[in-house]
PDB file of N, CA and C in Angstrom:
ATOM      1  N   UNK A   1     130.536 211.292  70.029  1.00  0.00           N
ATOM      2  CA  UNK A   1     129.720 212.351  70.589  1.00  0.00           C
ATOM      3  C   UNK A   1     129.751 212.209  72.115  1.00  0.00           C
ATOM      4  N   UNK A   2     129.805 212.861  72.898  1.00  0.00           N
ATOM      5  CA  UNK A   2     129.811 213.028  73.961  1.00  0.00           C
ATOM      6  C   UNK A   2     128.396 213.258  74.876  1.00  0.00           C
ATOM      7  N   UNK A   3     128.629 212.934  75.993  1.00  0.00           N
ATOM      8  CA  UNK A   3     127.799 213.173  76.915  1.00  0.00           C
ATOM      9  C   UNK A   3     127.109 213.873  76.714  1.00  0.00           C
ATOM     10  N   UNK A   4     127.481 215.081  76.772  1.00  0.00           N
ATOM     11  CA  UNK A   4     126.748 216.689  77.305  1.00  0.00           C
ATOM     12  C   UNK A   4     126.226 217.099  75.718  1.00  0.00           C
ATOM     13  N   UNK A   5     126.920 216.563  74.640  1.00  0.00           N
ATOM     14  CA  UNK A   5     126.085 216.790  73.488  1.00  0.00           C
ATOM     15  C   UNK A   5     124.754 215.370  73.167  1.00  0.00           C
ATOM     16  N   UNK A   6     124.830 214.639  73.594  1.00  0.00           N
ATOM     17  CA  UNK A   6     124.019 213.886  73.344  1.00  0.00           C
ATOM     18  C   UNK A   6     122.302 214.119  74.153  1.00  0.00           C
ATOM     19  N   UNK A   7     122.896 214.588  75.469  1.00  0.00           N
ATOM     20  CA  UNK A   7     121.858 215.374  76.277  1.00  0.00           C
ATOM     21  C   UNK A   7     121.252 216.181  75.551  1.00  0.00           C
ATOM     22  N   UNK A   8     121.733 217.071  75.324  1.00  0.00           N
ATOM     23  CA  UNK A   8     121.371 218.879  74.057  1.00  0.00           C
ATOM     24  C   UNK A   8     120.613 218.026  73.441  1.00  0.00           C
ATOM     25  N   UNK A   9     120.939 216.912  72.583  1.00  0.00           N
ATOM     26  CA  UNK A   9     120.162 216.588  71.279  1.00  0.00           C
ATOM     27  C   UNK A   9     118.816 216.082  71.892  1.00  0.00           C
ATOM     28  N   UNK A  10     118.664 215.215  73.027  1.00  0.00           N
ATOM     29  CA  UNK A  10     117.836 214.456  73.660  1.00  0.00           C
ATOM     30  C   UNK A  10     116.876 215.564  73.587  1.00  0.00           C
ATOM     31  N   UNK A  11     116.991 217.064  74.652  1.00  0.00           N
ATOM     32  CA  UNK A  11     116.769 217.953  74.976  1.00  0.00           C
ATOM     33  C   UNK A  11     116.006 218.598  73.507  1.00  0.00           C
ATOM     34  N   UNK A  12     116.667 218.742  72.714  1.00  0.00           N
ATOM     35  CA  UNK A  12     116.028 219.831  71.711  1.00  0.00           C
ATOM     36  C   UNK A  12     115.040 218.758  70.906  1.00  0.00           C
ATOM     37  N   UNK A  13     115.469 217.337  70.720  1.00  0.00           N
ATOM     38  CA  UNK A  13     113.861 216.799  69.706  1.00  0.00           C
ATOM     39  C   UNK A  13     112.938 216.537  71.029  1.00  0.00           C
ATOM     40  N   UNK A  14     113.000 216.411  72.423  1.00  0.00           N
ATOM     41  CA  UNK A  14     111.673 216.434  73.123  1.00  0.00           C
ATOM     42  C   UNK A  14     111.013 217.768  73.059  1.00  0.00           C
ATOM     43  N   UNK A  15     112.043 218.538  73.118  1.00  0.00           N
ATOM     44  CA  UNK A  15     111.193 220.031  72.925  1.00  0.00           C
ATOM     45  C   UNK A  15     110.722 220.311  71.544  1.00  0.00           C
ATOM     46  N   UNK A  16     111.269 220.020  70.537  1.00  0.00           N
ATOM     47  CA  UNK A  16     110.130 220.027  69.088  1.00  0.00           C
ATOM     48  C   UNK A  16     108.947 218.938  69.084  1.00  0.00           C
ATOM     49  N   UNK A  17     108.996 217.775  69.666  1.00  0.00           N
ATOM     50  CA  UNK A  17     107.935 217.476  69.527  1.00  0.00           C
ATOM     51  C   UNK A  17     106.637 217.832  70.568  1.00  0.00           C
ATOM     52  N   UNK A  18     107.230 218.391  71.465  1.00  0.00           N
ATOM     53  CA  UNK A  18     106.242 219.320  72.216  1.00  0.00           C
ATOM     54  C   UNK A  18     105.617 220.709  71.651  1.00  0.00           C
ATOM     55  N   UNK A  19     105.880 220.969  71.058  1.00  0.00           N
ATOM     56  CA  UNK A  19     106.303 222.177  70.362  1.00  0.00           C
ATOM     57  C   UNK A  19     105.269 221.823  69.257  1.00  0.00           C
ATOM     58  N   UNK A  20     105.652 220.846  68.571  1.00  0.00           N
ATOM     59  CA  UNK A  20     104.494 220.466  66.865  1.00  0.00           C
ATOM     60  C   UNK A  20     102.890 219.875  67.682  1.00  0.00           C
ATOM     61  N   UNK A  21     103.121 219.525  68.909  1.00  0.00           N
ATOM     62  CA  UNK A  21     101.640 219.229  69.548  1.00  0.00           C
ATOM     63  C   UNK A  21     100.928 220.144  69.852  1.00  0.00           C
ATOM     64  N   UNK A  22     101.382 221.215  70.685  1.00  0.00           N
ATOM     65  CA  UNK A  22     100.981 222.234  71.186  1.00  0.00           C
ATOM     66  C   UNK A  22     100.979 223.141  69.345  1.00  0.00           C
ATOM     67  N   UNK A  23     101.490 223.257  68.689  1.00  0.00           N
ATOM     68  CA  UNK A  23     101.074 224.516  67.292  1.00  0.00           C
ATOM     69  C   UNK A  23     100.076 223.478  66.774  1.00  0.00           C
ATOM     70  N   UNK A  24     100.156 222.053  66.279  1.00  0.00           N
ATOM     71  CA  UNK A  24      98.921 221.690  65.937  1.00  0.00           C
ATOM     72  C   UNK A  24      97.759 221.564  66.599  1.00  0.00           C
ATOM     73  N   UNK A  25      97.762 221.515  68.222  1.00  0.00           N
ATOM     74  CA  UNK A  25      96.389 221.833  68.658  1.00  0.00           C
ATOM     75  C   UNK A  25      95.615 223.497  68.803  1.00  0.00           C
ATOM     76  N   UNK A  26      96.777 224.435  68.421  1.00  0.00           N
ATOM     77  CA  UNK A  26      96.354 226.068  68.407  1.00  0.00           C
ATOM     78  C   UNK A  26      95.810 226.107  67.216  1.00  0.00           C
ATOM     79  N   UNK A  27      96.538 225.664  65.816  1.00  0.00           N
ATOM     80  CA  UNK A  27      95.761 224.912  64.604  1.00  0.00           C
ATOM     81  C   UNK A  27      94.686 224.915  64.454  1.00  0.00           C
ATOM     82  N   UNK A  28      94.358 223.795  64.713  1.00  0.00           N
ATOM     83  CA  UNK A  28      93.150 222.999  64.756  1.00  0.00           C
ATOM     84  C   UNK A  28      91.914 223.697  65.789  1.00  0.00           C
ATOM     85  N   UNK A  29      92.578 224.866  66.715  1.00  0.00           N
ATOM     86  CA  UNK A  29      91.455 225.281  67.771  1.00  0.00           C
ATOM     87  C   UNK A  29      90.898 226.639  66.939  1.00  0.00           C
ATOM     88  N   UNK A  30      91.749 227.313  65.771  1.00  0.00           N
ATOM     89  CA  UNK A  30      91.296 228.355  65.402  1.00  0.00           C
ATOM     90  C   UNK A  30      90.417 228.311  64.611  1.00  0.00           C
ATOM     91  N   UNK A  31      88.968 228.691  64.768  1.00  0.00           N
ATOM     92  CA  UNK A  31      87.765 228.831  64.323  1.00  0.00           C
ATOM     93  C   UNK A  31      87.852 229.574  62.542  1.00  0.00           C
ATOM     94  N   UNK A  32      87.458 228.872  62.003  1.00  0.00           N
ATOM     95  CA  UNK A  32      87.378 229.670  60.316  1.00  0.00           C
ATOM     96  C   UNK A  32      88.272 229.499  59.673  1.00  0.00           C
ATOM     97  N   UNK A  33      89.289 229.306  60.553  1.00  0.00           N
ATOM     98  CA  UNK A  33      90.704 229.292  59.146  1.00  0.00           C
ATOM     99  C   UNK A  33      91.201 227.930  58.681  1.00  0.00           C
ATOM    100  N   UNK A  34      91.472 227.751  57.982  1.00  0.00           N
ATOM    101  CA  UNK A  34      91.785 226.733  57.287  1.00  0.00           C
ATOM    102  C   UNK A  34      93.181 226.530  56.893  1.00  0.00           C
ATOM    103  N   UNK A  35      94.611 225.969  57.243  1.00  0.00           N
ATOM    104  CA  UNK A  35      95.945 226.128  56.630  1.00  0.00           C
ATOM    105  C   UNK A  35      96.143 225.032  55.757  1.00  0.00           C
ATOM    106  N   UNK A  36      96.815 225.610  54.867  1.00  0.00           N
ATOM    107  CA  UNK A  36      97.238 224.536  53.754  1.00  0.00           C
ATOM    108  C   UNK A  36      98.411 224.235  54.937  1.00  0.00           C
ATOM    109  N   UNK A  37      98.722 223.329  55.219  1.00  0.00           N
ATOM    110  CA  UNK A  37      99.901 222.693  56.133  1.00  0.00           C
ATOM    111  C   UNK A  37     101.286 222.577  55.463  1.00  0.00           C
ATOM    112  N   UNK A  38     101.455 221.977  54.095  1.00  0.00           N
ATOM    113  CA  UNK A  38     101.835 221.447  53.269  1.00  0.00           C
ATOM    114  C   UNK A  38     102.967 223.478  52.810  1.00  0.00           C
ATOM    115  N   UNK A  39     101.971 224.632  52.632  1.00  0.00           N
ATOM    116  CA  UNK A  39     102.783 225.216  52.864  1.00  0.00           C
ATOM    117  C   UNK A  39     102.751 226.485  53.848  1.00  0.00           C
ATOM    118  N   UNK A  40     103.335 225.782  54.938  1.00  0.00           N
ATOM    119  CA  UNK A  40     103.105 226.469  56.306  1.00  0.00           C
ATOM    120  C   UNK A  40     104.728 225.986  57.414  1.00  0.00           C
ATOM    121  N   UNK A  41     105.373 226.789  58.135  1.00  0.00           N
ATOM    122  CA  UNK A  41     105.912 226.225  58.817  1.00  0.00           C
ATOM    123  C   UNK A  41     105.603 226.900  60.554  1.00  0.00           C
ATOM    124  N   UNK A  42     105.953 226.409  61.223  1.00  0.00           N
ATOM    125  CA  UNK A  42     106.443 227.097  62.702  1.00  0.00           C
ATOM    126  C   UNK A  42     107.733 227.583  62.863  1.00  0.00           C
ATOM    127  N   UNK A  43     107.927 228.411  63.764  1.00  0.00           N
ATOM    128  CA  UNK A  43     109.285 229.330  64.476  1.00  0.00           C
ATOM    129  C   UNK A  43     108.895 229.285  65.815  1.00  0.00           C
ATOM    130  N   UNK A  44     110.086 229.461  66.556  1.00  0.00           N
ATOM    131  CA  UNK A  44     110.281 229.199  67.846  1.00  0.00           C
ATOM    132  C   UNK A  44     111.060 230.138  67.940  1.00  0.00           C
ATOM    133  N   UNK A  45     110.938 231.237  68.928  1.00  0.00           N
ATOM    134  CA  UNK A  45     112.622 231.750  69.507  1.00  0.00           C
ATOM    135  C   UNK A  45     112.501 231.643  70.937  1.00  0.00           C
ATOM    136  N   UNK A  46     114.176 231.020  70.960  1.00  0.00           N
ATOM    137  CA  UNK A  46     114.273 230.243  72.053  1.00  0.00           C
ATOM    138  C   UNK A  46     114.914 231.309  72.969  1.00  0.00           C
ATOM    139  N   UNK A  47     114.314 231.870  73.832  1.00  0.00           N
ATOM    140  CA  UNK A  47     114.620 232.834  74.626  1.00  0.00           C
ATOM    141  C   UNK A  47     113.771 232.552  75.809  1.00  0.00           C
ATOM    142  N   UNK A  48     114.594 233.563  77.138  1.00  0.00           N
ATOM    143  CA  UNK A  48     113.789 233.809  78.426  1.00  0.00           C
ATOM    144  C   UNK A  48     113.084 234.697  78.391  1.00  0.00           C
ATOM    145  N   UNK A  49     114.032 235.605  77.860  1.00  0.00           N
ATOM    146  CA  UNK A  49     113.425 237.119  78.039  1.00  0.00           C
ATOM    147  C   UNK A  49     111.890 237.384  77.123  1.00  0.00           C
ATOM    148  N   UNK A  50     111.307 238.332  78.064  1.00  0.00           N
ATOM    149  CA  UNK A  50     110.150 238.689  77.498  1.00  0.00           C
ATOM    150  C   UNK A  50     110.104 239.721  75.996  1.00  0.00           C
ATOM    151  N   UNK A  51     109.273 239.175  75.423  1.00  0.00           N
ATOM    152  CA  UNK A  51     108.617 239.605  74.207  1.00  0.00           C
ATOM    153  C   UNK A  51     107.275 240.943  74.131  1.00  0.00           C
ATOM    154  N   UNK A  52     108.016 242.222  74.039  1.00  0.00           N
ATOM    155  CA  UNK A  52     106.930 242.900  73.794  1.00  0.00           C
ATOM    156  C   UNK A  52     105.956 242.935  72.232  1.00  0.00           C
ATOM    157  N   UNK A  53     105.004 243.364  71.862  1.00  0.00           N
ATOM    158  CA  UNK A  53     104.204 243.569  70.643  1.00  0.00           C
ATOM    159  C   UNK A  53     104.965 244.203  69.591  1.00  0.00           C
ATOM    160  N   UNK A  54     106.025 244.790  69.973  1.00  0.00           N
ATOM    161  CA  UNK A  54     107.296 245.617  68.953  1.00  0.00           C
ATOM    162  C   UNK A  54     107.727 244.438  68.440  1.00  0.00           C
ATOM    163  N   UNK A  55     108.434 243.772  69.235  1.00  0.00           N
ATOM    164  CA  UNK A  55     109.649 242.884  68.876  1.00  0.00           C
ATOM    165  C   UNK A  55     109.090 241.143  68.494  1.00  0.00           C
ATOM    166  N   UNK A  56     107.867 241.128  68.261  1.00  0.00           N
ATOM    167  CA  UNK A  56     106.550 240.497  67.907  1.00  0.00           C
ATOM    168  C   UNK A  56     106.757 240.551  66.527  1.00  0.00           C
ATOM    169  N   UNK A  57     106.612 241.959  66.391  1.00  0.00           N
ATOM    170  CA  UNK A  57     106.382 242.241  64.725  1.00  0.00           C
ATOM    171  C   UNK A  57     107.548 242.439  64.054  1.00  0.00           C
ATOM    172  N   UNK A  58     108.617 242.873  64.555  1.00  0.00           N
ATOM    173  CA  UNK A  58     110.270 243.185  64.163  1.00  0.00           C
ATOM    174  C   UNK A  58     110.319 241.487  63.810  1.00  0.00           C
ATOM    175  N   UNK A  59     109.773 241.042  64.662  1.00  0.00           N
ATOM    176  CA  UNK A  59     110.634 239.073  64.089  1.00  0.00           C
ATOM    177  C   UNK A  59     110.001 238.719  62.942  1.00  0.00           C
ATOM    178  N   UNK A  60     108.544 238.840  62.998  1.00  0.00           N
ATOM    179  CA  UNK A  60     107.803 238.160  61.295  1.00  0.00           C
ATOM    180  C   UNK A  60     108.537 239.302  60.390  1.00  0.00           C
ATOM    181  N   UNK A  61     108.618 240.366  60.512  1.00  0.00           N
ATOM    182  CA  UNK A  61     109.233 241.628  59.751  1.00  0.00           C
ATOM    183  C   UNK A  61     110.410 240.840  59.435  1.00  0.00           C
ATOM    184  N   UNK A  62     111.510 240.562  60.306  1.00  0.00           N
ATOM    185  CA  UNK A  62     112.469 240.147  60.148  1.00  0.00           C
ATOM    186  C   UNK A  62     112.544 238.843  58.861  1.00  0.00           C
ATOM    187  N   UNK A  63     111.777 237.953  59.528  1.00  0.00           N
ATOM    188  CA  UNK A  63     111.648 236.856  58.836  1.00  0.00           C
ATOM    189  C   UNK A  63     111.102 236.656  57.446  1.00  0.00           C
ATOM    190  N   UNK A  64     110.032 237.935  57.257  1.00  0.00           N
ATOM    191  CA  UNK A  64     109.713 237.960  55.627  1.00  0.00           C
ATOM    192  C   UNK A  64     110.962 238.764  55.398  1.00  0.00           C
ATOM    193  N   UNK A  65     111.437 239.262  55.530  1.00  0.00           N
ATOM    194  CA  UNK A  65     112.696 240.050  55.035  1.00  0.00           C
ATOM    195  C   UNK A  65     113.919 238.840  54.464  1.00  0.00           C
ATOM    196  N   UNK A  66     113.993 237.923  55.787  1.00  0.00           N
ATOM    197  CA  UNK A  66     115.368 237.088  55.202  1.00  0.00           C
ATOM    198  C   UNK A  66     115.346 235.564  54.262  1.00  0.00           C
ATOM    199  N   UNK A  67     113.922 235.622  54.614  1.00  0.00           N
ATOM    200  CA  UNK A  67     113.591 234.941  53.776  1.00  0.00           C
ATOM    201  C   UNK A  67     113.536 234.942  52.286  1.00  0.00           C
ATOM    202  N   UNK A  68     113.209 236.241  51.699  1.00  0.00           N
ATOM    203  CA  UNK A  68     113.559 236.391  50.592  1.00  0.00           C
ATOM    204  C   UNK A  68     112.419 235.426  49.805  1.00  0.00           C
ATOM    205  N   UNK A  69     111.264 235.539  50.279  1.00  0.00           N
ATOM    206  CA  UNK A  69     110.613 234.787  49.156  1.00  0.00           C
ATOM    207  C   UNK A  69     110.120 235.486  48.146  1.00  0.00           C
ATOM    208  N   UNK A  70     109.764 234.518  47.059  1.00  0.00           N
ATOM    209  CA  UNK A  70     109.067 235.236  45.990  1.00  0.00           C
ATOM    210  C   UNK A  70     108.244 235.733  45.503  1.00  0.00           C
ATOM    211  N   UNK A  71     107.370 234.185  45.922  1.00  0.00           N
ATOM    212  CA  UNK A  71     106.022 234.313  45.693  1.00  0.00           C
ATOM    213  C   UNK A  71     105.201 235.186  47.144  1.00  0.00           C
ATOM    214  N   UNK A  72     105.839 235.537  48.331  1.00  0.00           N
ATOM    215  CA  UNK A  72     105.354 236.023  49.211  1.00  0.00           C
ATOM    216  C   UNK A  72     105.084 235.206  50.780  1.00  0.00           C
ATOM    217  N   UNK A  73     104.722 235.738  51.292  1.00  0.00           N
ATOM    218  CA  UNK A  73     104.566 235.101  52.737  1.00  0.00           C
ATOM    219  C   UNK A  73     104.168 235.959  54.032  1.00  0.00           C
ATOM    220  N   UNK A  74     103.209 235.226  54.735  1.00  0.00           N
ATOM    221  CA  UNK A  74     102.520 236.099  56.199  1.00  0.00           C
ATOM    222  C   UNK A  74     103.080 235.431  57.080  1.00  0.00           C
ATOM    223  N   UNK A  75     103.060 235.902  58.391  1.00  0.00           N
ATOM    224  CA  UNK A  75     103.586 235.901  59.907  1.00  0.00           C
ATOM    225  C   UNK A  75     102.682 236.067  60.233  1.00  0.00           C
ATOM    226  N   UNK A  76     102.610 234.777  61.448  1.00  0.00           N
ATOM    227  CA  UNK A  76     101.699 235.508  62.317  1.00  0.00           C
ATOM    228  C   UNK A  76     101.922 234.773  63.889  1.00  0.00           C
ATOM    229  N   UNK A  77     101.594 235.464  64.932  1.00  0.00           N
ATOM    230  CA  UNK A  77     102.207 234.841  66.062  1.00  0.00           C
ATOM    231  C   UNK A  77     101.020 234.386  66.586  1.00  0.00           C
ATOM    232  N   UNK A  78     101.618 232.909  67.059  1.00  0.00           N
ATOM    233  CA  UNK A  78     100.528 231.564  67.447  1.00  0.00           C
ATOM    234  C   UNK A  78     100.234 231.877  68.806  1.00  0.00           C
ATOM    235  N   UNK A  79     101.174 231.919  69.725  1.00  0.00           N
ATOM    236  CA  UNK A  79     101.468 231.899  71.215  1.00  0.00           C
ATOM    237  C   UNK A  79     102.400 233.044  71.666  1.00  0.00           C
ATOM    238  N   UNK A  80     101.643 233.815  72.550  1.00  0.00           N
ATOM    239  CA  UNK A  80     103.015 235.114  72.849  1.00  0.00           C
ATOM    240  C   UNK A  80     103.588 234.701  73.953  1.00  0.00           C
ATOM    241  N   UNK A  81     103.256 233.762  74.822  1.00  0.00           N
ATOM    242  CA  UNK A  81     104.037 233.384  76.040  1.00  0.00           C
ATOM    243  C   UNK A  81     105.256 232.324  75.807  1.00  0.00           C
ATOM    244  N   UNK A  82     104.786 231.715  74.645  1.00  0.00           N
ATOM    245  CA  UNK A  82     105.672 230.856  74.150  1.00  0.00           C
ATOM    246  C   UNK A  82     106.826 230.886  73.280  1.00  0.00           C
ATOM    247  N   UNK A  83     106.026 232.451  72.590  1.00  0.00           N
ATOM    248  CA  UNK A  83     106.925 233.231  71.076  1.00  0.00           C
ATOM    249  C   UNK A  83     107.254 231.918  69.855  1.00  0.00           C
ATOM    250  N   UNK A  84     105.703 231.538  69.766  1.00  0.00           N
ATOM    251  CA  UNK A  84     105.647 230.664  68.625  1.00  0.00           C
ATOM    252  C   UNK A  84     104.652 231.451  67.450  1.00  0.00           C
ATOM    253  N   UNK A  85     105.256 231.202  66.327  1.00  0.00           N
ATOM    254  CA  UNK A  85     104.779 231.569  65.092  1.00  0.00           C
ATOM    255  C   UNK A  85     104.449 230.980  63.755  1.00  0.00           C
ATOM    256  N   UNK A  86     104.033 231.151  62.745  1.00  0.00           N
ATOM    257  CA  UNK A  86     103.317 230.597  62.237  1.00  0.00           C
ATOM    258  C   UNK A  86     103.784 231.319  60.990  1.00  0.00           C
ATOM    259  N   UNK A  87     104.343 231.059  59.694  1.00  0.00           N
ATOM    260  CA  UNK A  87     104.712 231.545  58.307  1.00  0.00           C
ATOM    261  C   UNK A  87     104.278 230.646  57.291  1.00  0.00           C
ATOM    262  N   UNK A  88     103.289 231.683  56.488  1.00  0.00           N
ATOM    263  CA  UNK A  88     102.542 230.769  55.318  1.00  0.00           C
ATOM    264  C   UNK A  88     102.847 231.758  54.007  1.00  0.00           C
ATOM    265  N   UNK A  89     103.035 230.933  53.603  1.00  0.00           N
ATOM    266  CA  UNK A  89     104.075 230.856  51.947  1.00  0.00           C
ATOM    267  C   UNK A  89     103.005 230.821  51.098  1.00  0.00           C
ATOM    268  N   UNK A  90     103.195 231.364  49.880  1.00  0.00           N
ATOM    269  CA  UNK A  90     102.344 231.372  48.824  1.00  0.00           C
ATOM    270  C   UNK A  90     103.130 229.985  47.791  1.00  0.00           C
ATOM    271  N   UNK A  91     104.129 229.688  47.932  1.00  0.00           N
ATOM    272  CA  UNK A  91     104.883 228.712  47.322  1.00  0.00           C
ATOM    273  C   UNK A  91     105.623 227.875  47.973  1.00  0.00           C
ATOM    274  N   UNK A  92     105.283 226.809  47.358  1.00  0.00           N
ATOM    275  CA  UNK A  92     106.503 225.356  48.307  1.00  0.00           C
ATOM    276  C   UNK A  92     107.939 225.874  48.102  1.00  0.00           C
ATOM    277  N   UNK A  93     108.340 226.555  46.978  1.00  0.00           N
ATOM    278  CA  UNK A  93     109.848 226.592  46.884  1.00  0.00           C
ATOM    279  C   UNK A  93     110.242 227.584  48.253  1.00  0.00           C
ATOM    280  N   UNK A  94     109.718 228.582  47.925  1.00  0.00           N
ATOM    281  CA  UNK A  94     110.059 229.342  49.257  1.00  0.00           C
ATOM    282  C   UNK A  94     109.872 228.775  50.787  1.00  0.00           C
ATOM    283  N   UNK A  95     109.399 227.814  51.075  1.00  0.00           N
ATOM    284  CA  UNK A  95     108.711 227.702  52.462  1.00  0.00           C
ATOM    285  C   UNK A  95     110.569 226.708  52.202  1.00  0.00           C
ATOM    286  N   UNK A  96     110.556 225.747  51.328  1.00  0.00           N
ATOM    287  CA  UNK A  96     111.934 224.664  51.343  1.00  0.00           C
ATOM    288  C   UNK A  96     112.846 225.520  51.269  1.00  0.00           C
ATOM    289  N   UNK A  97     113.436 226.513  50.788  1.00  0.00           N
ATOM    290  CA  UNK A  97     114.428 227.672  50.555  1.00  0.00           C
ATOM    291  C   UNK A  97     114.919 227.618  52.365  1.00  0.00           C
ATOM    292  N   UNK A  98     113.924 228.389  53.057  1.00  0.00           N
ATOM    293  CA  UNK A  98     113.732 228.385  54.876  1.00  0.00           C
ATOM    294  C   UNK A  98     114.411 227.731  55.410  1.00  0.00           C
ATOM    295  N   UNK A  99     113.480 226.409  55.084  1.00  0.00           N
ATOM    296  CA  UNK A  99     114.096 224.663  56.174  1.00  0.00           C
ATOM    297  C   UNK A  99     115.490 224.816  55.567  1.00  0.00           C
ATOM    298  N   UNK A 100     115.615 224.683  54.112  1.00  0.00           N
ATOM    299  CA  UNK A 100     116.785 224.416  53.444  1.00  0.00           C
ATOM    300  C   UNK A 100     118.344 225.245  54.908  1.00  0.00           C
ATOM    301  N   UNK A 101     117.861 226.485  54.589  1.00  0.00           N
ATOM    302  CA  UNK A 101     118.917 227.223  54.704  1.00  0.00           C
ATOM    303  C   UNK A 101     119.559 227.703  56.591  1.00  0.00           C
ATOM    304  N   UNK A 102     118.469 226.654  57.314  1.00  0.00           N
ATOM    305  CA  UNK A 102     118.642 226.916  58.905  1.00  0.00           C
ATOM    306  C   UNK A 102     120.082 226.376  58.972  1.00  0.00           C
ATOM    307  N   UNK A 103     120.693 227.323  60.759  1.00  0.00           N
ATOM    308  CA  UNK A 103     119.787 227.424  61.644  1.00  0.00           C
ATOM    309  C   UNK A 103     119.834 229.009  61.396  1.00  0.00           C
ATOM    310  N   UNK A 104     118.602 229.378  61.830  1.00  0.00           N
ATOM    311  CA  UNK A 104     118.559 231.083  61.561  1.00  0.00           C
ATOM    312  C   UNK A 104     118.413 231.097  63.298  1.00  0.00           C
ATOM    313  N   UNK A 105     118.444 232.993  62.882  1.00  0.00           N
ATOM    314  CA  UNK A 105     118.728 233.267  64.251  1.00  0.00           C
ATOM    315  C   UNK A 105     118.024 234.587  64.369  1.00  0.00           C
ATOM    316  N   UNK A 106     117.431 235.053  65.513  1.00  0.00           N
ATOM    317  CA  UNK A 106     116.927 236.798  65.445  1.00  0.00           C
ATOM    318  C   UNK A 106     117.391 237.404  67.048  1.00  0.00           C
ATOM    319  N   UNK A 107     118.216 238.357  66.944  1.00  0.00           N
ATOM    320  CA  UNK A 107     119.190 239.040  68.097  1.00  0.00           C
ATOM    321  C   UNK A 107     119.438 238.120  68.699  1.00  0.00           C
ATOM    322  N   UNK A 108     120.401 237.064  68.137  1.00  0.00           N
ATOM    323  CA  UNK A 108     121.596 236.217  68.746  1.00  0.00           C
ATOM    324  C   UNK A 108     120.242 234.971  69.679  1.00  0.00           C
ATOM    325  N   UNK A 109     119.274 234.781  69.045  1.00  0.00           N
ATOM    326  CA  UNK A 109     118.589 233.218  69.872  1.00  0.00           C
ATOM    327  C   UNK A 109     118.264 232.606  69.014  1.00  0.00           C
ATOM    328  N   UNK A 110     118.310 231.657  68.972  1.00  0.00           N
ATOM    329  CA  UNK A 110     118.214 230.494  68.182  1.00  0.00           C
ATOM    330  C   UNK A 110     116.671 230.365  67.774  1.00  0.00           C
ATOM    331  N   UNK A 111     116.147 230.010  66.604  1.00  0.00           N
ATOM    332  CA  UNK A 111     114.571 229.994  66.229  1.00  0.00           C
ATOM    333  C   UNK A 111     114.613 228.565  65.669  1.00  0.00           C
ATOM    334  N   UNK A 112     113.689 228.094  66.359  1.00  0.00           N
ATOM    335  CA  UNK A 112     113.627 226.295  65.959  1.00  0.00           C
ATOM    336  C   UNK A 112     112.423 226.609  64.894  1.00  0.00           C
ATOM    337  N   UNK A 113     112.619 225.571  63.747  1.00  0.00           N
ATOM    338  CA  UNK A 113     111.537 225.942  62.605  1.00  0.00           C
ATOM    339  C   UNK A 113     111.027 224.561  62.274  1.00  0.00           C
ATOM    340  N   UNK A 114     109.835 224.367  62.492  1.00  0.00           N
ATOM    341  CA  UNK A 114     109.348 223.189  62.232  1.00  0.00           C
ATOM    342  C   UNK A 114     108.412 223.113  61.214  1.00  0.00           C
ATOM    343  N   UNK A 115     108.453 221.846  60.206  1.00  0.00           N
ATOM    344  CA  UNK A 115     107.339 221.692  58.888  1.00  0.00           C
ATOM    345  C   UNK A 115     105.986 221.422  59.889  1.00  0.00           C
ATOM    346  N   UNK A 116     104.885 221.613  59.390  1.00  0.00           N
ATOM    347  CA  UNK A 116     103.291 221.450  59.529  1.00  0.00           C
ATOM    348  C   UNK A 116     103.142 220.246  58.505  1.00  0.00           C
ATOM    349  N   UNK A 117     102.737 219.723  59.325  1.00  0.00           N
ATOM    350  CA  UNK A 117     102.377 218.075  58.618  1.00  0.00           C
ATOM    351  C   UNK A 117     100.719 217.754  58.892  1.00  0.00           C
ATOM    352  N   UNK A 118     100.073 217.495  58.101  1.00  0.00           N
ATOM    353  CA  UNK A 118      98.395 217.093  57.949  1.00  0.00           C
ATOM    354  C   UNK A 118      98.096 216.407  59.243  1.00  0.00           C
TER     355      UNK A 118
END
């Protein structure tokens, strides 16, 4: 492995674990709700460009769409400055189907998807 890929890798697990701190403290700050964690994941799209309220809802749209689950599943966006999100599954198979089948992608950027852990 090389240099410049070993960097990337360095690069992308400091940014997920920044990433699982910051969604578990938005978590934990939202008043009333309660997540089963266990079946819940995060999305990331890794972009500059700005995110209007359209293209907000086109991505969870997107994402219950390719997901293809069975038992069902909600979107919902955690952080809009960040374009972090939040997908809760009515079933473990479907939420593993997801992780299983990365890396996904929505208009050509990469979406980092992370498990919710207790």
């Amino acid at each position: 492995m090389n240099k410049q890929s070993q960097d990337i890798g360095r690069s992308v697990r400091e940014r997920e674990s920044k990433d699982r701190a910051r969604i578990d403290r938005v978590i934990s700050s939202r008043d009333g709700k309660t997540l089963d964690s266990e079946l819940c994941i995060a999305a990331q799209i890794w972009t500059e460009r700005r995110m209007n309220d359209g293209k907000f809802k086109a991505f969870i749209d997107t994402m219950a769409n390719l997901s293809k689950p069975y038992h069902g599943v909600k979107g919902d966006v955690l952080d809009k400055e960040q374009k972090t999100f939040i997908f809760r599954f009515n079933d473990l198979e479907d939420k593993r189907r997801v992780l299983d089948e990365q890396p996904w992608h929505f208009k050509r950027h990469t979406i980092v998807i992370n498990e919710l852990h207790a």
